[in-house]
Structure formats: C-alpha cells, structure tokens
PDB file of N, CA and C in Angstrom:
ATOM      1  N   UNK A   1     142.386 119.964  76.446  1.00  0.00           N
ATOM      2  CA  UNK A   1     142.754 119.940  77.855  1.00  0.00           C
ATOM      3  C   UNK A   1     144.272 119.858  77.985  1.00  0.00           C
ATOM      4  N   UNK A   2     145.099 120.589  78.986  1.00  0.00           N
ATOM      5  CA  UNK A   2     146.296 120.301  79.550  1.00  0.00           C
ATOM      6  C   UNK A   2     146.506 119.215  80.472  1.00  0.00           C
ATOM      7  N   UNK A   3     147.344 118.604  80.353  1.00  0.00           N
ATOM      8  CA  UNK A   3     148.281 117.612  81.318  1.00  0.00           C
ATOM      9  C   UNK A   3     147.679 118.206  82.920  1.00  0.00           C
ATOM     10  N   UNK A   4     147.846 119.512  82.671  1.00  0.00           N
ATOM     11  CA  UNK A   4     147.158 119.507  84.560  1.00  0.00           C
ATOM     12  C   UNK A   4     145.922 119.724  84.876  1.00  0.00           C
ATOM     13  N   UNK A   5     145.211 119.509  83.550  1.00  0.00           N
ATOM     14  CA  UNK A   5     143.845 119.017  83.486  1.00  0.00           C
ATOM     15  C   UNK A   5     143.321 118.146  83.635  1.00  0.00           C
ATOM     16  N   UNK A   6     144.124 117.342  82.911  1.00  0.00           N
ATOM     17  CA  UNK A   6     143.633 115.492  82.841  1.00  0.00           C
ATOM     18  C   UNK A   6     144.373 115.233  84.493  1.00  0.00           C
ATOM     19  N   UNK A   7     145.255 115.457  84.663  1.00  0.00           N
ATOM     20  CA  UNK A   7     145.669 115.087  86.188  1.00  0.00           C
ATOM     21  C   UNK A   7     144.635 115.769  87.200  1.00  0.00           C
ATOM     22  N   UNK A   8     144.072 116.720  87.408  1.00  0.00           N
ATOM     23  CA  UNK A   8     143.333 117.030  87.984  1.00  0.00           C
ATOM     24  C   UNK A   8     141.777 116.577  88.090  1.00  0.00           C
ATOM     25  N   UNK A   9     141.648 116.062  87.115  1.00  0.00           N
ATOM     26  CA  UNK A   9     140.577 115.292  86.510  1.00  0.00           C
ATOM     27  C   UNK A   9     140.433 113.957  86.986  1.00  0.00           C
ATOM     28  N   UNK A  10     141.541 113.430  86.747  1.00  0.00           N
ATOM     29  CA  UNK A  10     142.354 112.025  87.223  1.00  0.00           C
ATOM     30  C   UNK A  10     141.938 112.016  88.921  1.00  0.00           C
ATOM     31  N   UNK A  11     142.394 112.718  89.758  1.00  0.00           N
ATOM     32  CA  UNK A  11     142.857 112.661  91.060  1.00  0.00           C
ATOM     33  C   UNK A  11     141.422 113.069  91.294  1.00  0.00           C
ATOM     34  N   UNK A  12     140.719 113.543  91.135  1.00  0.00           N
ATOM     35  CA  UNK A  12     139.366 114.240  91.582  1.00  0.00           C
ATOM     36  C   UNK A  12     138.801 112.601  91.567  1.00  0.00           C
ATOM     37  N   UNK A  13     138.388 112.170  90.849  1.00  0.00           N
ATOM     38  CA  UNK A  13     137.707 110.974  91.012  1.00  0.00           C
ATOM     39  C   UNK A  13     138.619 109.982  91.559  1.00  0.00           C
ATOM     40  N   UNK A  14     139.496 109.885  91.325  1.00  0.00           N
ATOM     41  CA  UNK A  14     140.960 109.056  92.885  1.00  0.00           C
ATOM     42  C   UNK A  14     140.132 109.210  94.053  1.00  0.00           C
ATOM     43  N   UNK A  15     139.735 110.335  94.320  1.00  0.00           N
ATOM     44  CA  UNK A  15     139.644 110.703  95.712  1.00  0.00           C
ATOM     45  C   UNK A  15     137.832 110.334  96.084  1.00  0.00           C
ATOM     46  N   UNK A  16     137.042 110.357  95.228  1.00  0.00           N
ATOM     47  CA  UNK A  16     135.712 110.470  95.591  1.00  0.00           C
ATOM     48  C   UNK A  16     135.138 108.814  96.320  1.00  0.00           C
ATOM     49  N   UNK A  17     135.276 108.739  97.415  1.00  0.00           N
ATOM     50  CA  UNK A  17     134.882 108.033  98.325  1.00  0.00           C
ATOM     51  C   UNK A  17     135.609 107.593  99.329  1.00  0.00           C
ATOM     52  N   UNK A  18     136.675 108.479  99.566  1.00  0.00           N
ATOM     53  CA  UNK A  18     137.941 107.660 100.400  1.00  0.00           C
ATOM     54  C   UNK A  18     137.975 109.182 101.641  1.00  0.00           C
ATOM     55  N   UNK A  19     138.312 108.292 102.720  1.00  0.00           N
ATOM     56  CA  UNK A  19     137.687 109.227 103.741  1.00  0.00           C
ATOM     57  C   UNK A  19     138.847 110.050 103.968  1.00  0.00           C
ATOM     58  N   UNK A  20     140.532 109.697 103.961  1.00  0.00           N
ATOM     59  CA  UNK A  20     141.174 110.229 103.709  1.00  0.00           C
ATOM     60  C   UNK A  20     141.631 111.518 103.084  1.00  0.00           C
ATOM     61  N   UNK A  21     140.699 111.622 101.194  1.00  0.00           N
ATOM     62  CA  UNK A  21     141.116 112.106 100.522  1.00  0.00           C
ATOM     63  C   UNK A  21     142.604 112.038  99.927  1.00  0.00           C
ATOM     64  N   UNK A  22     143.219 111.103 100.057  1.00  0.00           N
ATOM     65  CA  UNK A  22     144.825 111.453  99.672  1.00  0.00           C
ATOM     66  C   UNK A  22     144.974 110.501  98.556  1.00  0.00           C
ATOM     67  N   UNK A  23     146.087 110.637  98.025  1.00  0.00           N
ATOM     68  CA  UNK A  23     146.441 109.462  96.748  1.00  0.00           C
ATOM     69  C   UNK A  23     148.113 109.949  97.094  1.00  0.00           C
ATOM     70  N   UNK A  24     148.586 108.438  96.118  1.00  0.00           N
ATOM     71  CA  UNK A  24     150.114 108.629  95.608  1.00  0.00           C
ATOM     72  C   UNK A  24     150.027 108.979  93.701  1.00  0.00           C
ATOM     73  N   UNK A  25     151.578 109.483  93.898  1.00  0.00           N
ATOM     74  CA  UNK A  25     151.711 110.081  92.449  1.00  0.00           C
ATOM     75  C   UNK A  25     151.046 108.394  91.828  1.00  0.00           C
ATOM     76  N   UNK A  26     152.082 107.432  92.399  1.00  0.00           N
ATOM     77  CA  UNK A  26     151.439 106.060  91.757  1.00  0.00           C
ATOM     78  C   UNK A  26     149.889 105.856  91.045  1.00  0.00           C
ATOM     79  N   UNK A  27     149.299 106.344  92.271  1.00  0.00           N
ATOM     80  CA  UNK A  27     147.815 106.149  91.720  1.00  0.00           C
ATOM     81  C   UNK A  27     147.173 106.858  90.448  1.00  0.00           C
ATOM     82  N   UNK A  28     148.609 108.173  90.163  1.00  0.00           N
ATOM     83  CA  UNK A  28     147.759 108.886  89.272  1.00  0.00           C
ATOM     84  C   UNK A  28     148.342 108.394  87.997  1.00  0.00           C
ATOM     85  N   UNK A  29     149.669 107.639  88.399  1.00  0.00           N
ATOM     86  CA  UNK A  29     150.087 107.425  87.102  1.00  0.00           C
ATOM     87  C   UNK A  29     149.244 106.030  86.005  1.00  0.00           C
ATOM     88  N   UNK A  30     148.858 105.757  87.293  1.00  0.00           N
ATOM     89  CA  UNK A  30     148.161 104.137  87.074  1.00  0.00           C
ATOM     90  C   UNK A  30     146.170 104.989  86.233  1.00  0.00           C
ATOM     91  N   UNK A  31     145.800 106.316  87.141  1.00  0.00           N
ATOM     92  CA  UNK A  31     144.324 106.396  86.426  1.00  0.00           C
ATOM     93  C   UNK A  31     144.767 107.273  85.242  1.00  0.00           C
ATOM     94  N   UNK A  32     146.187 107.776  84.911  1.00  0.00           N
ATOM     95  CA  UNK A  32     146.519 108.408  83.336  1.00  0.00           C
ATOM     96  C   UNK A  32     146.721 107.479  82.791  1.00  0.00           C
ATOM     97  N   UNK A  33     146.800 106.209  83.401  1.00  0.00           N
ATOM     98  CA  UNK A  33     147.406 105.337  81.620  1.00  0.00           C
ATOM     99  C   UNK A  33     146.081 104.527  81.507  1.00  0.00           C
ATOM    100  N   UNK A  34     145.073 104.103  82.825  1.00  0.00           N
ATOM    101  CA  UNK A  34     143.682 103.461  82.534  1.00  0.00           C
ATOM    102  C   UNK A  34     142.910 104.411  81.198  1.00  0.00           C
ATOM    103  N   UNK A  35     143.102 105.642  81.614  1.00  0.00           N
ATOM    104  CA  UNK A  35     142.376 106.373  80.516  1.00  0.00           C
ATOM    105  C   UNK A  35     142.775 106.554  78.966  1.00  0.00           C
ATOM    106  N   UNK A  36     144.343 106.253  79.001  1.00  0.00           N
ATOM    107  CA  UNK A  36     144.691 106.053  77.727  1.00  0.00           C
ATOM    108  C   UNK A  36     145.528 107.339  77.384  1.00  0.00           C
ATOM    109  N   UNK A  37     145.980 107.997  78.095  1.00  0.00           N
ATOM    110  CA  UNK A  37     146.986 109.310  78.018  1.00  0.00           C
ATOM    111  C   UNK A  37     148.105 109.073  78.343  1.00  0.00           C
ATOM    112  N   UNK A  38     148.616 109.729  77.106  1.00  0.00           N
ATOM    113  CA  UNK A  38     150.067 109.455  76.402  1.00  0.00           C
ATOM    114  C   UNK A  38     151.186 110.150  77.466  1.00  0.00           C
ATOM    115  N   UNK A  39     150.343 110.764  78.101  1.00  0.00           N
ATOM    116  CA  UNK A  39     151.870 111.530  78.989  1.00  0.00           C
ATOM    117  C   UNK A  39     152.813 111.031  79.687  1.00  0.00           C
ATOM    118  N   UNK A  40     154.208 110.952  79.426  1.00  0.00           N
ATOM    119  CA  UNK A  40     155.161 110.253  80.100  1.00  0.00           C
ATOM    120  C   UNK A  40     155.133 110.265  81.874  1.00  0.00           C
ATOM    121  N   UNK A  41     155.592 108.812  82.453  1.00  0.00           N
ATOM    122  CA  UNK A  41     155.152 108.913  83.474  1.00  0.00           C
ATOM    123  C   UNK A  41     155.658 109.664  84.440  1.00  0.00           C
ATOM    124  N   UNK A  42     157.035 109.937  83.946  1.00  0.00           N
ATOM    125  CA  UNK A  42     157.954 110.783  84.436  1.00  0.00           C
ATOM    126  C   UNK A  42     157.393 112.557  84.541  1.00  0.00           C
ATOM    127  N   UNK A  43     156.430 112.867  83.505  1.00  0.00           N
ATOM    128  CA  UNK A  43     155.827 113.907  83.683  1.00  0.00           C
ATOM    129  C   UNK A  43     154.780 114.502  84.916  1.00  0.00           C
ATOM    130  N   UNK A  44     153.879 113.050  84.741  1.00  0.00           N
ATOM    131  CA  UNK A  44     153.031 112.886  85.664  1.00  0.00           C
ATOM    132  C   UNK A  44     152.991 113.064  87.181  1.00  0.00           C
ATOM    133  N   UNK A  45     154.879 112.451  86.900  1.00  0.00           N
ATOM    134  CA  UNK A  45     155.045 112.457  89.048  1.00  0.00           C
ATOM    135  C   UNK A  45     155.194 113.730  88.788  1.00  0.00           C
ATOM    136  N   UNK A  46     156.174 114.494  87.795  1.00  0.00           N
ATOM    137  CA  UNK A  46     156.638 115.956  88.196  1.00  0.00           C
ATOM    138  C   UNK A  46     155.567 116.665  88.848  1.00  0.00           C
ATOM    139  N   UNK A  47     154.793 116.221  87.792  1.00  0.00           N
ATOM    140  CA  UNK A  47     153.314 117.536  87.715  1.00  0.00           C
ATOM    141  C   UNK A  47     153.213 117.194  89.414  1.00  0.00           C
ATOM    142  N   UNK A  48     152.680 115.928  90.090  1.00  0.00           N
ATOM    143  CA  UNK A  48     152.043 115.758  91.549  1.00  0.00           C
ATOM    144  C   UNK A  48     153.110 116.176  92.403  1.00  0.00           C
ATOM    145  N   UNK A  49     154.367 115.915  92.341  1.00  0.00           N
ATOM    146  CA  UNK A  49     155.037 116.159  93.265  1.00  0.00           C
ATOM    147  C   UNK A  49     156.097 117.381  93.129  1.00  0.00           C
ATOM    148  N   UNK A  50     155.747 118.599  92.224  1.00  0.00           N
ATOM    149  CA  UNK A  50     156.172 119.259  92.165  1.00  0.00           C
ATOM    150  C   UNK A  50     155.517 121.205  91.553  1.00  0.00           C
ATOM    151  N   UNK A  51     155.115 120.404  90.510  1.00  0.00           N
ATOM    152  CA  UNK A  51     154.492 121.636  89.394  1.00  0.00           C
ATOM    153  C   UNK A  51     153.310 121.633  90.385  1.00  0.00           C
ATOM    154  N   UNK A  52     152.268 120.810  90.721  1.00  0.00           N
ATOM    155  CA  UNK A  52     150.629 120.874  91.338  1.00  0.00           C
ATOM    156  C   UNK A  52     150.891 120.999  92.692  1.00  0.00           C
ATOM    157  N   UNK A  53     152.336 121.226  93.636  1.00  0.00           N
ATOM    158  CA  UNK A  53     152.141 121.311  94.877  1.00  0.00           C
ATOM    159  C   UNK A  53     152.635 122.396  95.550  1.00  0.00           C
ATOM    160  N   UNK A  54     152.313 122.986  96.338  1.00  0.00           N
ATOM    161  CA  UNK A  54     151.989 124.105  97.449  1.00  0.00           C
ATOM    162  C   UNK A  54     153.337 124.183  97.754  1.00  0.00           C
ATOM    163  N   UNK A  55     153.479 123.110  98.833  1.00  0.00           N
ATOM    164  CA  UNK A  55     155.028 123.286  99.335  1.00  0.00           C
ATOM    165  C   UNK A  55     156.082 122.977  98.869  1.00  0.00           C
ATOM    166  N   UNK A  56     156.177 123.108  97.076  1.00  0.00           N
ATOM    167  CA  UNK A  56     157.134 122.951  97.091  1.00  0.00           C
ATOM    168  C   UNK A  56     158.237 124.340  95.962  1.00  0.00           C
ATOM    169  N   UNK A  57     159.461 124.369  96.377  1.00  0.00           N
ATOM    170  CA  UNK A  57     160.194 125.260  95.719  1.00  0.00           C
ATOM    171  C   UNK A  57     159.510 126.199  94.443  1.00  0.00           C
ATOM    172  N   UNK A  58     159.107 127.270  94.188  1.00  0.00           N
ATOM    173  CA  UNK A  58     158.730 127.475  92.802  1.00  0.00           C
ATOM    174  C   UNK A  58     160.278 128.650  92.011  1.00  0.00           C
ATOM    175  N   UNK A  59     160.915 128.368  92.069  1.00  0.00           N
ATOM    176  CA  UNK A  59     162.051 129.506  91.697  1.00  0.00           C
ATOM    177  C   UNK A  59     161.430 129.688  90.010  1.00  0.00           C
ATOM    178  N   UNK A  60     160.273 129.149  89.434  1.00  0.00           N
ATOM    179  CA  UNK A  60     159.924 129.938  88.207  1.00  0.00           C
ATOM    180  C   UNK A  60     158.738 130.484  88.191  1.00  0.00           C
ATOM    181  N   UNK A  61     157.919 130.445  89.192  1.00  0.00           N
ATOM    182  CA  UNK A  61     156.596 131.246  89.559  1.00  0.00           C
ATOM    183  C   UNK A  61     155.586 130.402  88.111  1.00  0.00           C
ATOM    184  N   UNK A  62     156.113 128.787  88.144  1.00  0.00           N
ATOM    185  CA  UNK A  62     155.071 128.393  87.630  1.00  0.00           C
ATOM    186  C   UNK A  62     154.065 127.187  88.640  1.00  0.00           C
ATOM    187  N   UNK A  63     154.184 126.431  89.537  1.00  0.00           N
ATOM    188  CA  UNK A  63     153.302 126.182  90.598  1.00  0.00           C
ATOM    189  C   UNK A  63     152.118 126.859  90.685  1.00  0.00           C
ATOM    190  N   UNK A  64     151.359 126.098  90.622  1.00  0.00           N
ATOM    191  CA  UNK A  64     149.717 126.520  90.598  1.00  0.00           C
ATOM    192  C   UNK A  64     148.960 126.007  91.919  1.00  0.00           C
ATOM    193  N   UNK A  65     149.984 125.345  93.086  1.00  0.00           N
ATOM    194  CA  UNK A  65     149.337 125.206  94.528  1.00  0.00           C
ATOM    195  C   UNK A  65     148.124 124.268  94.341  1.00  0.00           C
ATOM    196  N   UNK A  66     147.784 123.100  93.639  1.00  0.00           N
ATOM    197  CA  UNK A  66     146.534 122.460  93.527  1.00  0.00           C
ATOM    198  C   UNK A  66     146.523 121.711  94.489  1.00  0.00           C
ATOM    199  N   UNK A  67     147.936 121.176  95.124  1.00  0.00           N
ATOM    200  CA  UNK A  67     147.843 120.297  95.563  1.00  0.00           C
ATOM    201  C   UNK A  67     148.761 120.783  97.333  1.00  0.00           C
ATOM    202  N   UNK A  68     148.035 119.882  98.300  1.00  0.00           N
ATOM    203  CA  UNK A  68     149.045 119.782  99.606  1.00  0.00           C
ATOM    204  C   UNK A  68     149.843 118.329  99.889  1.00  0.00           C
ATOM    205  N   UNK A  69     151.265 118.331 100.111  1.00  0.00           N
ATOM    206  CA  UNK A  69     151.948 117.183 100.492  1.00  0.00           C
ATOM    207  C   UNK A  69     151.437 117.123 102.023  1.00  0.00           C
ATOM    208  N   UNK A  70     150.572 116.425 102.324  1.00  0.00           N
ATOM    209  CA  UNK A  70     150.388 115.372 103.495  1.00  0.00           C
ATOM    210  C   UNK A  70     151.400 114.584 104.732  1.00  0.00           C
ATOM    211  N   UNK A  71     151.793 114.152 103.952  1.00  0.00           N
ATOM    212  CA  UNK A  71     152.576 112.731 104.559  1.00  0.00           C
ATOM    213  C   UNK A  71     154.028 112.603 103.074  1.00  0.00           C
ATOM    214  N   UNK A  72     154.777 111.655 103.529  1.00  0.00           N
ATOM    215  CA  UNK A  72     156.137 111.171 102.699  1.00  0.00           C
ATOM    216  C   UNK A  72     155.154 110.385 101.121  1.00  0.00           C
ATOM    217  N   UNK A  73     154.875 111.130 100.053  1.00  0.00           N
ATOM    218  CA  UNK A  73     154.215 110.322  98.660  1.00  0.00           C
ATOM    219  C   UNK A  73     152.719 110.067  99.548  1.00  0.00           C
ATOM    220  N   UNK A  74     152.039 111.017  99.797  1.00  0.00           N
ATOM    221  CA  UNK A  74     150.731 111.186  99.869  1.00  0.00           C
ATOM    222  C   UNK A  74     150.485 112.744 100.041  1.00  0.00           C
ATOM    223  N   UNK A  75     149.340 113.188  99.013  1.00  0.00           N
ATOM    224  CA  UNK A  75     148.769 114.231  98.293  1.00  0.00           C
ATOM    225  C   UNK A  75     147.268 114.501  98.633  1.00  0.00           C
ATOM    226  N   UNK A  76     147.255 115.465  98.597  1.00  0.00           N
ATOM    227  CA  UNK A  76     145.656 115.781  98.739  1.00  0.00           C
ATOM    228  C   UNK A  76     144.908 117.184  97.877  1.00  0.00           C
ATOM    229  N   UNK A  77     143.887 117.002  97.517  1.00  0.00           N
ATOM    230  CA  UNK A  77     143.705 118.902  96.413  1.00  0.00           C
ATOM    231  C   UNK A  77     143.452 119.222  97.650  1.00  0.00           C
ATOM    232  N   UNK A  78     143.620 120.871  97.481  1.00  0.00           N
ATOM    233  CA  UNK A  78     143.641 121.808  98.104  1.00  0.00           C
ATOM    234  C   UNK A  78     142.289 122.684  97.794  1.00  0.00           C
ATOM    235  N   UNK A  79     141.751 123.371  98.947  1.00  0.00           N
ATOM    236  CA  UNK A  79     140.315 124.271  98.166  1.00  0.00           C
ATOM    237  C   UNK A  79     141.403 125.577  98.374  1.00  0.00           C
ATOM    238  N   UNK A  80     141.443 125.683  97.261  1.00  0.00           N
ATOM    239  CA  UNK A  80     141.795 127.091  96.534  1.00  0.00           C
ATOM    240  C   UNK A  80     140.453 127.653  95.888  1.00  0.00           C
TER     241      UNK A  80
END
C-alpha cells in the first residue's frame, strides 16, 4: 500500500459515524501513528492538506482531488 492509501484508509473510518463527515489533518496524524505507520508527520499533513485536496494549487499535475477543504483545517472525501 501507498501513504495515500493508508491515509485514505485512515480517514475513511475517521469519518464512519460522524454526521459531519469532516476530520483535521490532526486526526489523521493521530489514526497513522495508532496504527503503527512510520510516515513522518510532516508527510501526512502534506498529503491532507495538499497532495489529497481538490482546491488546492497543483503546478505538478500530481493531486489526486480525494479530498474537499470545508472550513479553515477541516476536510472531507470527496465522491469521485
């Protein structure tokens, strides 16, 4: 699995019962290290608040849109 696997993996069950649907990068950094994955945490926010989100800048056409920024550090998946 990739890093935006296990994060996607991560946040999918974040979200399963919350009427909201939203999380902070926080939360994901907190269910990557419950699980025991080595990925720096500094990676982790990138991936949520940057690489996994919709609106933000892609000047390398690598963004994969998984995610929508909501609110100021609240996230939500996207049905793509």
């Amino acid at each position: 699995m990739t890093c935006r696997d296990d994060i996607l993996e991560v946040i999918r069950e974040l979200v399963q019962g919350r009427t909201d649907q939203t999380f902070g990068a926080a939360d994901v950094v907190a269910g990557m290290k419950a699980r025991g994955h080595q990925y720096k945490e500094l990676s982790i926010r990138t991936y949520v608040t940057s690489t996994l989100c919709a609106p933000a800048p892609d000047p390398t056409g690598r963004r994969t849109q998984d995610l929508e920024r909501v609110t100021r550090g609240r996230y939500r998946l996207r049905d793509v």
